[in-house]
C-alpha atoms as a PDB file:
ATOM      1  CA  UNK A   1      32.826  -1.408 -10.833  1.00  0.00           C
ATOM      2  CA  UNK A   2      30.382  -1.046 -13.345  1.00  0.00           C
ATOM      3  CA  UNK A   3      28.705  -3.855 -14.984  1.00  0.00           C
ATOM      4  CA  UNK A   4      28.910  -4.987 -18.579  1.00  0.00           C
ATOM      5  CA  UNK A   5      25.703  -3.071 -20.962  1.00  0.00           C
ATOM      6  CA  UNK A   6      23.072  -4.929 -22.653  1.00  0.00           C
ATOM      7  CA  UNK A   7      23.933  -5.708 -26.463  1.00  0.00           C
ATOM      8  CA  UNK A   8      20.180  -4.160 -27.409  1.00  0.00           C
ATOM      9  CA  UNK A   9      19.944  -0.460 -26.858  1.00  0.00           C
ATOM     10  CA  UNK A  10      15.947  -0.847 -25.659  1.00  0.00           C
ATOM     11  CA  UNK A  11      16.402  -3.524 -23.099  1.00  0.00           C
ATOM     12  CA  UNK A  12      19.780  -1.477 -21.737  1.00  0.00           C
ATOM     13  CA  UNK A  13      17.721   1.883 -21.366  1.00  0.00           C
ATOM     14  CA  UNK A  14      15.039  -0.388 -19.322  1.00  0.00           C
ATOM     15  CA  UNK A  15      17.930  -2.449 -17.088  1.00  0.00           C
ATOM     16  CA  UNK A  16      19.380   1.697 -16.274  1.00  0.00           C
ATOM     17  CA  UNK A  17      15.988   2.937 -15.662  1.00  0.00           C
ATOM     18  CA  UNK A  18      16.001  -0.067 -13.240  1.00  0.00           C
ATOM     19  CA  UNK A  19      18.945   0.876 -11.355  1.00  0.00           C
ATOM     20  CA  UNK A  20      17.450   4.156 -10.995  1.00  0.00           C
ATOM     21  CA  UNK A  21      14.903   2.800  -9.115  1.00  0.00           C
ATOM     22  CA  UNK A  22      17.141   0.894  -6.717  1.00  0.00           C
ATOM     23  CA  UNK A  23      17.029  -2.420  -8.140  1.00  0.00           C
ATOM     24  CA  UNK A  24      20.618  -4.398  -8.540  1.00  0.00           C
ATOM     25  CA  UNK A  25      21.330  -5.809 -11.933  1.00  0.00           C
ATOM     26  CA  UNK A  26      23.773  -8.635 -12.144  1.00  0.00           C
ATOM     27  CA  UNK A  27      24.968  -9.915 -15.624  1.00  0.00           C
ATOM     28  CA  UNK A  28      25.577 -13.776 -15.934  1.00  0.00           C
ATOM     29  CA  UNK A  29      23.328 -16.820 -15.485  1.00  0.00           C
ATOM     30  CA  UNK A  30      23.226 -20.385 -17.043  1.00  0.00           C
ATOM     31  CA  UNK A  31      20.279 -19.465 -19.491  1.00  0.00           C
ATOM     32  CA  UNK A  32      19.665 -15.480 -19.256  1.00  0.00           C
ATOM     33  CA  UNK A  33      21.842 -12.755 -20.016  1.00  0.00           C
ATOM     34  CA  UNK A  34      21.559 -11.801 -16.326  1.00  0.00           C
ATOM     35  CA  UNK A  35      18.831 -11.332 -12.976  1.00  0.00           C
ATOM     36  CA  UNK A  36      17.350  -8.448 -11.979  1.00  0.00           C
ATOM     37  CA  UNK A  37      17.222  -8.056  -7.878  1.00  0.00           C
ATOM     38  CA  UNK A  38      14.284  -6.012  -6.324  1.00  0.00           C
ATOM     39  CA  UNK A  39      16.258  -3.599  -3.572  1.00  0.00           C
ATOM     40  CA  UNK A  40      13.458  -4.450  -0.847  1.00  0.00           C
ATOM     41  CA  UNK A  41      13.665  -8.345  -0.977  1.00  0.00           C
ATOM     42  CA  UNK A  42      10.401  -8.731   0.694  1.00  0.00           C
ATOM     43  CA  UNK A  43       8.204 -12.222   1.057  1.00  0.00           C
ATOM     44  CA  UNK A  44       4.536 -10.342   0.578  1.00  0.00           C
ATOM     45  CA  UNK A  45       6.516  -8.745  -2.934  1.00  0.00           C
ATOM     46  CA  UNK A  46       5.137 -10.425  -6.111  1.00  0.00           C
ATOM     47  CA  UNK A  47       3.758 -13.633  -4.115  1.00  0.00           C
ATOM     48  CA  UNK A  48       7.121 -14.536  -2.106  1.00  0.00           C
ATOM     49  CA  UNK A  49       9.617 -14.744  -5.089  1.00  0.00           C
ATOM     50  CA  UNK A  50      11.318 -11.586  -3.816  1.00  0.00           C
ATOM     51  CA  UNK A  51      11.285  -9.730  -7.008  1.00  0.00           C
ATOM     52  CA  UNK A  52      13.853 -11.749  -9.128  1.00  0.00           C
ATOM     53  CA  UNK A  53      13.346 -10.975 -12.761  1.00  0.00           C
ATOM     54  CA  UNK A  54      15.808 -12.643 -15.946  1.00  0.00           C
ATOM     55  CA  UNK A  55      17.038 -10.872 -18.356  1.00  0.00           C
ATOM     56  CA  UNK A  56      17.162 -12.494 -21.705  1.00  0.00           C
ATOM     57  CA  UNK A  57      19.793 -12.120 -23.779  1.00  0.00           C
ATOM     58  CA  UNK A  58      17.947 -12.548 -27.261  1.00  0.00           C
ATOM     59  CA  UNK A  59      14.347 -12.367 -26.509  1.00  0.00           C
ATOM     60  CA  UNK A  60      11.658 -12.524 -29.446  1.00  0.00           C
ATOM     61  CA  UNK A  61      10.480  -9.390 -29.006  1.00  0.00           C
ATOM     62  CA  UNK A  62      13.532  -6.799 -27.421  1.00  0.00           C
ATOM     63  CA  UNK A  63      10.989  -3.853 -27.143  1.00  0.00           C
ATOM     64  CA  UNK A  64       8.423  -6.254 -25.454  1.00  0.00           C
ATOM     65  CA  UNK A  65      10.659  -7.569 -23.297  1.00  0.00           C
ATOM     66  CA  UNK A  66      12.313  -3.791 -22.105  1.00  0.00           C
ATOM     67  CA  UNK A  67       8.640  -2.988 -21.093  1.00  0.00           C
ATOM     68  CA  UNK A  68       8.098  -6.105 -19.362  1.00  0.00           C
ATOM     69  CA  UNK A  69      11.408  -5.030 -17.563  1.00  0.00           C
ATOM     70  CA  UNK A  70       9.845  -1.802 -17.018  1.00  0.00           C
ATOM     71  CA  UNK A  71       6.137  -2.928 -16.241  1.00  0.00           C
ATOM     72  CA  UNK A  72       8.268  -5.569 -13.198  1.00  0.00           C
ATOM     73  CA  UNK A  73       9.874  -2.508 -11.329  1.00  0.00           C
ATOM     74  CA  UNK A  74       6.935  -0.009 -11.724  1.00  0.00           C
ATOM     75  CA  UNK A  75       4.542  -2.648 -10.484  1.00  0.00           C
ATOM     76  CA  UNK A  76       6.321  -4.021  -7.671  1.00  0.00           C
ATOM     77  CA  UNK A  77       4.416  -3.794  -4.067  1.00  0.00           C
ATOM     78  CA  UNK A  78       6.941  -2.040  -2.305  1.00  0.00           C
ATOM     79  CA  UNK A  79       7.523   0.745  -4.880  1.00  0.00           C
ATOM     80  CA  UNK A  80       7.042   4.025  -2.999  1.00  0.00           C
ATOM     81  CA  UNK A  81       8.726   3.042   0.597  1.00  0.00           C
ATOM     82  CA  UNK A  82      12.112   2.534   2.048  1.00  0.00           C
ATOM     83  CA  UNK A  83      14.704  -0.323   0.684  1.00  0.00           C
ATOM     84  CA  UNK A  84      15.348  -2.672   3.676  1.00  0.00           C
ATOM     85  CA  UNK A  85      19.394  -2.134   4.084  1.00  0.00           C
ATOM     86  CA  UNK A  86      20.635  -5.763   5.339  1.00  0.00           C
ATOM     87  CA  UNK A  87      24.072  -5.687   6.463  1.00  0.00           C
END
């Protein structure tokens, strides 16, 4: 099943650039357009909060926010090594 794109083209090409990298993006929320999930899920990852990122639906700035999207999965501390597969 794929899930639903991004109304603004800039923030869409960051959320599939995303994917690309493993991450899981999951459209809904109660004030975001959706979360971004970090594939490793890993307490010493961005100081414990497991790499859970919102996506705004309307942000100020959409090309500011797609490289904030962008800046989140290329920084994260467990870039480079292999996703932890939970079952």
């Amino acid at each position: 099943m794929t899930r639903r794109l991004h109304p603004n083209k800039d923030i869409e090409a960051a959320l599939t650039y995303a994917e690309c990298q493993g991450w899981k993006v999951r459209p809904g929320g109660s004030h975001c357009w959706g979360k971004m999930y970090c594939p490793w899920n890993d307490k010493a990852c961005r100081c414990g909060e497991f790499c859970i990122s919102c996506i705004w639906s309307t942000p100020r700035s959409a090309y500011n926010h797609a490289r904030q999207i962008r800046r989140v999965v290329d920084n994260c501390s467990q870039q480079g090594t292999p996703p932890i597969i939970r079952h």
